[in-house]
PDB file of N, CA and C in Angstrom:
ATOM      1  N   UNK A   1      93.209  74.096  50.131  1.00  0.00           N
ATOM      2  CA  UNK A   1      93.344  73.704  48.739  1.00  0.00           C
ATOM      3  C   UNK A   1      94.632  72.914  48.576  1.00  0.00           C
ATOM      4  N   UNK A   2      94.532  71.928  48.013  1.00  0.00           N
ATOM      5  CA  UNK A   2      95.696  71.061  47.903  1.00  0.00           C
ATOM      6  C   UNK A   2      96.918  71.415  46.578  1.00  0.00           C
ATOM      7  N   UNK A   3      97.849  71.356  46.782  1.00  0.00           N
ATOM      8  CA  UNK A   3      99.024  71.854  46.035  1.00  0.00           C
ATOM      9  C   UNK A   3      99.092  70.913  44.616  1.00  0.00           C
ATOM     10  N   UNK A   4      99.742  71.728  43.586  1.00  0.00           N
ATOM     11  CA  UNK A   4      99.047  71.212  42.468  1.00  0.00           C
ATOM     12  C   UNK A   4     100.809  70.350  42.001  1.00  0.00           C
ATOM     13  N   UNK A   5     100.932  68.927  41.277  1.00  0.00           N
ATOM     14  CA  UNK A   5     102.683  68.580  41.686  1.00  0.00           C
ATOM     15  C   UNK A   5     103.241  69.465  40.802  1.00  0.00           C
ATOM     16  N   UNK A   6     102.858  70.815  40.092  1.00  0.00           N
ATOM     17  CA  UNK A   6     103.962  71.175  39.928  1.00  0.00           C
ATOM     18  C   UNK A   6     104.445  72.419  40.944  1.00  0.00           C
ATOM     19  N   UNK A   7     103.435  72.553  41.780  1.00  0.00           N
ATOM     20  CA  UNK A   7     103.931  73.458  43.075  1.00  0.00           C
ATOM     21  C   UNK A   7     104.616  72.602  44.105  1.00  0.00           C
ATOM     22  N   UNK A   8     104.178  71.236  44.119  1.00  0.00           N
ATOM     23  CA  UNK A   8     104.708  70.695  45.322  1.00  0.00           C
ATOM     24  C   UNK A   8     106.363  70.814  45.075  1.00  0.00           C
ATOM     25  N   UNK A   9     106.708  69.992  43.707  1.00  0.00           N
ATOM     26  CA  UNK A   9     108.142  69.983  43.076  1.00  0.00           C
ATOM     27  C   UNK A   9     108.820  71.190  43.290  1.00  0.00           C
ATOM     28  N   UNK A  10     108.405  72.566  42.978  1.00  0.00           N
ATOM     29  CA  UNK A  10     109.005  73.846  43.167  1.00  0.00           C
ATOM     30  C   UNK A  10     109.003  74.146  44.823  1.00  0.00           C
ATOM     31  N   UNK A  11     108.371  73.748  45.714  1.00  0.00           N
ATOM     32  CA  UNK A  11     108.461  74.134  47.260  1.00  0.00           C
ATOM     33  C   UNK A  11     109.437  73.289  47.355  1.00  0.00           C
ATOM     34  N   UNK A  12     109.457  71.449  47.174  1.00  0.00           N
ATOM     35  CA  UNK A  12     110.881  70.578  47.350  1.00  0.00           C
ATOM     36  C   UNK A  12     111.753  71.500  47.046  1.00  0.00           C
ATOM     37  N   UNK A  13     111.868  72.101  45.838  1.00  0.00           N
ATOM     38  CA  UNK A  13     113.253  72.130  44.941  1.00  0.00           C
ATOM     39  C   UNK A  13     114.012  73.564  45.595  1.00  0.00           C
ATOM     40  N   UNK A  14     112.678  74.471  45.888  1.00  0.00           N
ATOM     41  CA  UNK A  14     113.427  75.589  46.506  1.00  0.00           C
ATOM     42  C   UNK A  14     113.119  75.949  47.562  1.00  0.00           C
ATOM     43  N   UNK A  15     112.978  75.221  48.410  1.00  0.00           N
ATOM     44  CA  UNK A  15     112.827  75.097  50.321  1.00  0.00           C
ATOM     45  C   UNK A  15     113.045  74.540  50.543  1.00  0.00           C
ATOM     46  N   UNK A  16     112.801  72.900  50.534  1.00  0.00           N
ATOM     47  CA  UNK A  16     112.720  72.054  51.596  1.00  0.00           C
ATOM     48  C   UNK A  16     114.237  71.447  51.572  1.00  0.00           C
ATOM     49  N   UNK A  17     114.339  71.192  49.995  1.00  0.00           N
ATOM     50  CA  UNK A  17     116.362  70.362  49.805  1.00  0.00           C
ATOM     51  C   UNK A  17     117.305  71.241  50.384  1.00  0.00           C
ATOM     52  N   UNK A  18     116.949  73.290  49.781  1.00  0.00           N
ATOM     53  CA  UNK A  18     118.267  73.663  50.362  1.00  0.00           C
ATOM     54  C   UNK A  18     118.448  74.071  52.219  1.00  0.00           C
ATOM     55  N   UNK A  19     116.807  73.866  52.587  1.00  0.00           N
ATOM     56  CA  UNK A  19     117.041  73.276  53.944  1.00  0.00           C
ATOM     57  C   UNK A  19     117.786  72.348  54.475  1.00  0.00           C
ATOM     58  N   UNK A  20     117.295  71.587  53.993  1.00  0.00           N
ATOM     59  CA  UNK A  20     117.827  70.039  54.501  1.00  0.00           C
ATOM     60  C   UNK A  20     119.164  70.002  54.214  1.00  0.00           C
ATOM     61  N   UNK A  21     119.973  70.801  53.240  1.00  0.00           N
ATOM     62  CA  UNK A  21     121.330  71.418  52.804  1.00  0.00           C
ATOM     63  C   UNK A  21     121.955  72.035  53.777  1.00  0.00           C
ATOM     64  N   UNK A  22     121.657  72.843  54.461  1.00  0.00           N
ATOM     65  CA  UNK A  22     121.646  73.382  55.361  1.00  0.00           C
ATOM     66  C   UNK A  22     121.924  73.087  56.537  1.00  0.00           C
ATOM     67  N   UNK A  23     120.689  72.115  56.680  1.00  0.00           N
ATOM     68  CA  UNK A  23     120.980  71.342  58.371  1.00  0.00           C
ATOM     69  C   UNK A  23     121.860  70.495  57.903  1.00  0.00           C
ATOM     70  N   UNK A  24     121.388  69.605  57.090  1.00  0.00           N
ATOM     71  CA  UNK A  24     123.166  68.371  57.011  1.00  0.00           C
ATOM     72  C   UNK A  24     123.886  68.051  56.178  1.00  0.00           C
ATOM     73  N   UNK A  25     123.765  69.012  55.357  1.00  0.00           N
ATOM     74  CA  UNK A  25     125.016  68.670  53.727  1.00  0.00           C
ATOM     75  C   UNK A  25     124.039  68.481  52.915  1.00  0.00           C
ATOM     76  N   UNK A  26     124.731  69.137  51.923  1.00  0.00           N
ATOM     77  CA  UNK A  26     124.477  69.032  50.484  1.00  0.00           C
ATOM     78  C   UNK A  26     124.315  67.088  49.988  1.00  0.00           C
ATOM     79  N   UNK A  27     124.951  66.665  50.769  1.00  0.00           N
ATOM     80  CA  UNK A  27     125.342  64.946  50.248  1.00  0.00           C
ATOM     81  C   UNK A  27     123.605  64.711  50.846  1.00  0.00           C
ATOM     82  N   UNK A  28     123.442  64.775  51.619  1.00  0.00           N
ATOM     83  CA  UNK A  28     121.663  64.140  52.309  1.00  0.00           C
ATOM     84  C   UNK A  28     121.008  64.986  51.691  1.00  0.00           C
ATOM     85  N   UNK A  29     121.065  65.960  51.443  1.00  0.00           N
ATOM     86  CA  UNK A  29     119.994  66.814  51.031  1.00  0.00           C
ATOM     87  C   UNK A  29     119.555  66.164  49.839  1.00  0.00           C
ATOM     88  N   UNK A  30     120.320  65.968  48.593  1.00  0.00           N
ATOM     89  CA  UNK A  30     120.284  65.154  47.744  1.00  0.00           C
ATOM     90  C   UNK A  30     119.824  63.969  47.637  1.00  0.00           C
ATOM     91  N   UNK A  31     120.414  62.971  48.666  1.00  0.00           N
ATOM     92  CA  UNK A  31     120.117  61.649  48.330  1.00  0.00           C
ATOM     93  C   UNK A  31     118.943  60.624  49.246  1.00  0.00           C
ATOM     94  N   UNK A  32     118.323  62.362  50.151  1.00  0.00           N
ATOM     95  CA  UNK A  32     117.486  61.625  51.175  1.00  0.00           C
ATOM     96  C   UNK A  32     115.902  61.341  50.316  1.00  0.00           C
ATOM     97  N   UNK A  33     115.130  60.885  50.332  1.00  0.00           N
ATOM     98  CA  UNK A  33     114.002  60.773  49.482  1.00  0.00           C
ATOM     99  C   UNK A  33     113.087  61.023  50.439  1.00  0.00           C
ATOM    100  N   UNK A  34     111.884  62.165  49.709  1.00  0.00           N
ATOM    101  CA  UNK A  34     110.990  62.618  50.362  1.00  0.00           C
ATOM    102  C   UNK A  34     109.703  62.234  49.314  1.00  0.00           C
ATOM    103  N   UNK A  35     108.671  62.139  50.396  1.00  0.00           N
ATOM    104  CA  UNK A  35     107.321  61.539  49.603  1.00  0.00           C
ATOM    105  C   UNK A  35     106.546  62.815  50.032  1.00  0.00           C
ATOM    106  N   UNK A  36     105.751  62.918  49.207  1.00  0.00           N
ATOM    107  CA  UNK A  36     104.580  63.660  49.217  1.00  0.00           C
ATOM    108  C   UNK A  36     103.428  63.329  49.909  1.00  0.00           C
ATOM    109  N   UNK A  37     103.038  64.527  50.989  1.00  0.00           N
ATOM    110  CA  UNK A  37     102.258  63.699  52.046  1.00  0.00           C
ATOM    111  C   UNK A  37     100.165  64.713  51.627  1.00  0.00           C
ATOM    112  N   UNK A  38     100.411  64.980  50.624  1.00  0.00           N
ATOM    113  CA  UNK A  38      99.328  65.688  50.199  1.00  0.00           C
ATOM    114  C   UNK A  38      97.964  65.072  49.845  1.00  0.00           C
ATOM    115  N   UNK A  39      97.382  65.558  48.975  1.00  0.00           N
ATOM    116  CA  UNK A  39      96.083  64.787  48.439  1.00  0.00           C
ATOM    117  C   UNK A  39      96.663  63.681  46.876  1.00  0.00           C
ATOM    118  N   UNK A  40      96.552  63.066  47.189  1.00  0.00           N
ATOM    119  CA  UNK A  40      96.996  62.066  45.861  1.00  0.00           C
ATOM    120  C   UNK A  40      95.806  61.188  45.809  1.00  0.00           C
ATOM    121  N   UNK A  41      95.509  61.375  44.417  1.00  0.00           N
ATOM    122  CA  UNK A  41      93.924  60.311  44.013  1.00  0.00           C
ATOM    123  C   UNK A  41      94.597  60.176  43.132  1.00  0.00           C
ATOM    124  N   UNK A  42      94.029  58.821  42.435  1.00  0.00           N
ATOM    125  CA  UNK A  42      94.313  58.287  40.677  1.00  0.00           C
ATOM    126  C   UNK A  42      94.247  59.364  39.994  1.00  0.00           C
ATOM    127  N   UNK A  43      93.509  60.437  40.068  1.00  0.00           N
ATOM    128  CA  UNK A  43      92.926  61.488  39.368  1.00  0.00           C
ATOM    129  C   UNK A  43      94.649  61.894  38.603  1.00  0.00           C
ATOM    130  N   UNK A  44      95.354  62.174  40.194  1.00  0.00           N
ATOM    131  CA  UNK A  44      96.263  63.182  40.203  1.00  0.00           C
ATOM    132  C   UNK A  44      97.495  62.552  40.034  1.00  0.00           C
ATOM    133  N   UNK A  45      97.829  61.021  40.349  1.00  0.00           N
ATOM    134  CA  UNK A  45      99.100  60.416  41.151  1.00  0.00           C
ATOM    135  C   UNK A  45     100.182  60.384  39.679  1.00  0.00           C
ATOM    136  N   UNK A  46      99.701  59.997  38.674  1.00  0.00           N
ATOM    137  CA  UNK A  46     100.706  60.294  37.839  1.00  0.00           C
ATOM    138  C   UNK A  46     101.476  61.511  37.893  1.00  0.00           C
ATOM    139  N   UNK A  47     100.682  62.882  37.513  1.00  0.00           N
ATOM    140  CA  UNK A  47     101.750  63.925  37.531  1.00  0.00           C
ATOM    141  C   UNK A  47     102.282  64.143  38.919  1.00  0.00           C
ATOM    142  N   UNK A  48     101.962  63.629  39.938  1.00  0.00           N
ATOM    143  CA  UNK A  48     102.943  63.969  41.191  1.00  0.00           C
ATOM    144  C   UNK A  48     104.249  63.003  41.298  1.00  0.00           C
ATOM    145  N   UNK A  49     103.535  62.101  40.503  1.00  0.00           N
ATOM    146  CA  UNK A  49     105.525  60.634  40.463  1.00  0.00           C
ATOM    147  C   UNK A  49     106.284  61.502  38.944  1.00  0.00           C
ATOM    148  N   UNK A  50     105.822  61.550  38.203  1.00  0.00           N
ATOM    149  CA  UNK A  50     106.417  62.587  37.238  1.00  0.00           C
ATOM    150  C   UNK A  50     107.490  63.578  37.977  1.00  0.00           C
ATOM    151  N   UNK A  51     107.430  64.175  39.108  1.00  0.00           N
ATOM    152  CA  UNK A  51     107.975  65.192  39.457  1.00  0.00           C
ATOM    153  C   UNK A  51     109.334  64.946  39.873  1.00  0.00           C
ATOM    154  N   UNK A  52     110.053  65.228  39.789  1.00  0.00           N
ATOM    155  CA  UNK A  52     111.441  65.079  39.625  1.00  0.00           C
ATOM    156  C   UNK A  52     112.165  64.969  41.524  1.00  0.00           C
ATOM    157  N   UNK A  53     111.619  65.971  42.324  1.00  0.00           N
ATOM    158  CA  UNK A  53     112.091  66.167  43.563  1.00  0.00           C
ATOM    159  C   UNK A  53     110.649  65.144  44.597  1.00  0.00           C
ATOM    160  N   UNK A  54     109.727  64.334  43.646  1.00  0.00           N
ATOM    161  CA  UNK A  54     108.763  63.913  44.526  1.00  0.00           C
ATOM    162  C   UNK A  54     108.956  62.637  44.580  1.00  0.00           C
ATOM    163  N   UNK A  55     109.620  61.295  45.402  1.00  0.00           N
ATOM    164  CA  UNK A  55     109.857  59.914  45.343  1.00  0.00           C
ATOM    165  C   UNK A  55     108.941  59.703  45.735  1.00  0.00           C
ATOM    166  N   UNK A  56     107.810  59.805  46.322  1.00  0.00           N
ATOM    167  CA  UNK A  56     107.068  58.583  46.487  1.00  0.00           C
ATOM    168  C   UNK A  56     105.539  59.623  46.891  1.00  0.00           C
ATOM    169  N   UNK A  57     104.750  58.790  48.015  1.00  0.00           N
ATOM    170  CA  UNK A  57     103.511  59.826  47.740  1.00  0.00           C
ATOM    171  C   UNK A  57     102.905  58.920  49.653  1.00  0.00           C
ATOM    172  N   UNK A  58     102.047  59.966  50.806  1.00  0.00           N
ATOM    173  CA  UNK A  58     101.833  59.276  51.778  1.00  0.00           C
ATOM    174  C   UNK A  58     100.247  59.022  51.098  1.00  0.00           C
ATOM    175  N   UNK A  59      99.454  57.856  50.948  1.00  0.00           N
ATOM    176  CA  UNK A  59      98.153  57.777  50.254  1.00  0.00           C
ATOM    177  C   UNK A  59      97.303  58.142  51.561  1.00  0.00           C
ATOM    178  N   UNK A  60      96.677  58.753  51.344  1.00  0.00           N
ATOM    179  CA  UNK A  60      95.421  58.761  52.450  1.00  0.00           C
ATOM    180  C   UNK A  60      94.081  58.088  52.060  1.00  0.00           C
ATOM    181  N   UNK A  61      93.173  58.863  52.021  1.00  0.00           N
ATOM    182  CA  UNK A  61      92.156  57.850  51.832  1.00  0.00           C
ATOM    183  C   UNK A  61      91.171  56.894  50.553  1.00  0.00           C
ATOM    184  N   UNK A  62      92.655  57.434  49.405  1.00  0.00           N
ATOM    185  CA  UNK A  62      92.476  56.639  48.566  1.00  0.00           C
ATOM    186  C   UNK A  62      93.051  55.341  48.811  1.00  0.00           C
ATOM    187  N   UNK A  63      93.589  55.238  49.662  1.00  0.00           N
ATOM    188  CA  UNK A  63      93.854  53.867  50.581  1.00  0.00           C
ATOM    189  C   UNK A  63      93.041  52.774  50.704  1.00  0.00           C
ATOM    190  N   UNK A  64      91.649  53.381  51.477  1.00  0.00           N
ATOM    191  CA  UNK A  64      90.851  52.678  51.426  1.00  0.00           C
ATOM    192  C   UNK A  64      90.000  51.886  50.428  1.00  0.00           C
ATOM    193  N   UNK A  65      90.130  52.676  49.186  1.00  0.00           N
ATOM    194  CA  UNK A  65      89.490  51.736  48.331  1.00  0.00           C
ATOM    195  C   UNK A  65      90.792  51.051  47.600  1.00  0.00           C
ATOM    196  N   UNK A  66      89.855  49.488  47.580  1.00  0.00           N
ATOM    197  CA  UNK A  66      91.514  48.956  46.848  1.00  0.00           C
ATOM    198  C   UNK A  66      91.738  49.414  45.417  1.00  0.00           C
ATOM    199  N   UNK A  67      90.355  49.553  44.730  1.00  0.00           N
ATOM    200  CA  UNK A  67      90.829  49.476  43.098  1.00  0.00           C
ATOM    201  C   UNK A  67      91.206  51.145  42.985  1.00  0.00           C
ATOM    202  N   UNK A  68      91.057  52.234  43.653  1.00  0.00           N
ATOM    203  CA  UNK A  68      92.008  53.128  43.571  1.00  0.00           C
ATOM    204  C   UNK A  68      93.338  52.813  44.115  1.00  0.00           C
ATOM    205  N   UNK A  69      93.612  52.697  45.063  1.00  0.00           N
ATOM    206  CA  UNK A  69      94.948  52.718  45.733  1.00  0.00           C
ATOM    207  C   UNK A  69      96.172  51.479  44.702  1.00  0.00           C
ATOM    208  N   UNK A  70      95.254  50.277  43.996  1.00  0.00           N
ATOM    209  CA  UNK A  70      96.131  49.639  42.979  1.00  0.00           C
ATOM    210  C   UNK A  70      96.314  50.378  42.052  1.00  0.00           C
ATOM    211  N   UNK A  71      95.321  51.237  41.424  1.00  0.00           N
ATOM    212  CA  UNK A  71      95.670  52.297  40.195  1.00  0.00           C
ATOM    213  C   UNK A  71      97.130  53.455  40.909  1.00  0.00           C
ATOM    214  N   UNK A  72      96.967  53.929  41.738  1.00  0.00           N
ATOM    215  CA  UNK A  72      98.097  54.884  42.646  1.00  0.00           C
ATOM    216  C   UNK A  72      99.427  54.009  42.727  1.00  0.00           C
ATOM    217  N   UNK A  73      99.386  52.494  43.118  1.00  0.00           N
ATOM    218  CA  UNK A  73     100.395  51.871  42.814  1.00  0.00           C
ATOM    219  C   UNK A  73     100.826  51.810  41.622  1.00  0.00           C
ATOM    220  N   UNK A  74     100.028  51.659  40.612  1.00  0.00           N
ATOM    221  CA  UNK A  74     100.605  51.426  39.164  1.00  0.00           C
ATOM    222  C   UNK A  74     101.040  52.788  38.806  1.00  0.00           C
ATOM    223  N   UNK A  75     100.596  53.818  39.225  1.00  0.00           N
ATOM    224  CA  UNK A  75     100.628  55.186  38.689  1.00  0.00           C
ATOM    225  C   UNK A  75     101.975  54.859  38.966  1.00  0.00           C
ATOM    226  N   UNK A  76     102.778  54.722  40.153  1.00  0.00           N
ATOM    227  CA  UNK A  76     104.158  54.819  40.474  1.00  0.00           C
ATOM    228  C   UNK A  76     105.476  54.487  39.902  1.00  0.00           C
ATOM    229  N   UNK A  77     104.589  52.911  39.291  1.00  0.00           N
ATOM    230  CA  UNK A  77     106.240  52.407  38.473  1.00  0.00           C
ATOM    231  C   UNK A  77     106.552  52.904  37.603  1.00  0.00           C
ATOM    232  N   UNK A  78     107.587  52.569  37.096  1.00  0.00           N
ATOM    233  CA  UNK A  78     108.592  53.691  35.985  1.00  0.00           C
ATOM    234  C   UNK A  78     108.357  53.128  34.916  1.00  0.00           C
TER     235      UNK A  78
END
């Protein structure tokens, strides 16, 4: 079952950064940008760029179709 972005944001926010805190400073942990390598469809891609600890998103096979994967692009900009 695929993680819903407001679980993904809460696993970033309280695992994966103060890991990465951990292994190499608080300074990278912060400023390194991590994408979300989950299920992202148009369906979903807005509330996962919404998420505060989620920069970007890995697309899988909404890839393949273009007029989704342009909607997933647009979902992105600010």
């Amino acid at each position: 079952r695929a993680a819903t972005a407001e679980g993904a944001n809460a696993v970033l926010r309280d695992h994966i950064r103060p890991a990465l805190a951990q292994l190499f400073g608080s300074g990278l942990a912060q400023n390194l940008r991590i994408l979300y390598g989950g299920s992202v469809t148009v369906a979903n891609a807005t509330e996962f760029f919404r998420q505060p600890e989620i920069d970007g998103a890995l697309v899988g096979g909404a890839s393949l179709k273009v007029d989704e994967f342009v909607k997933i692009v647009e979902a992105a900009r600010p």
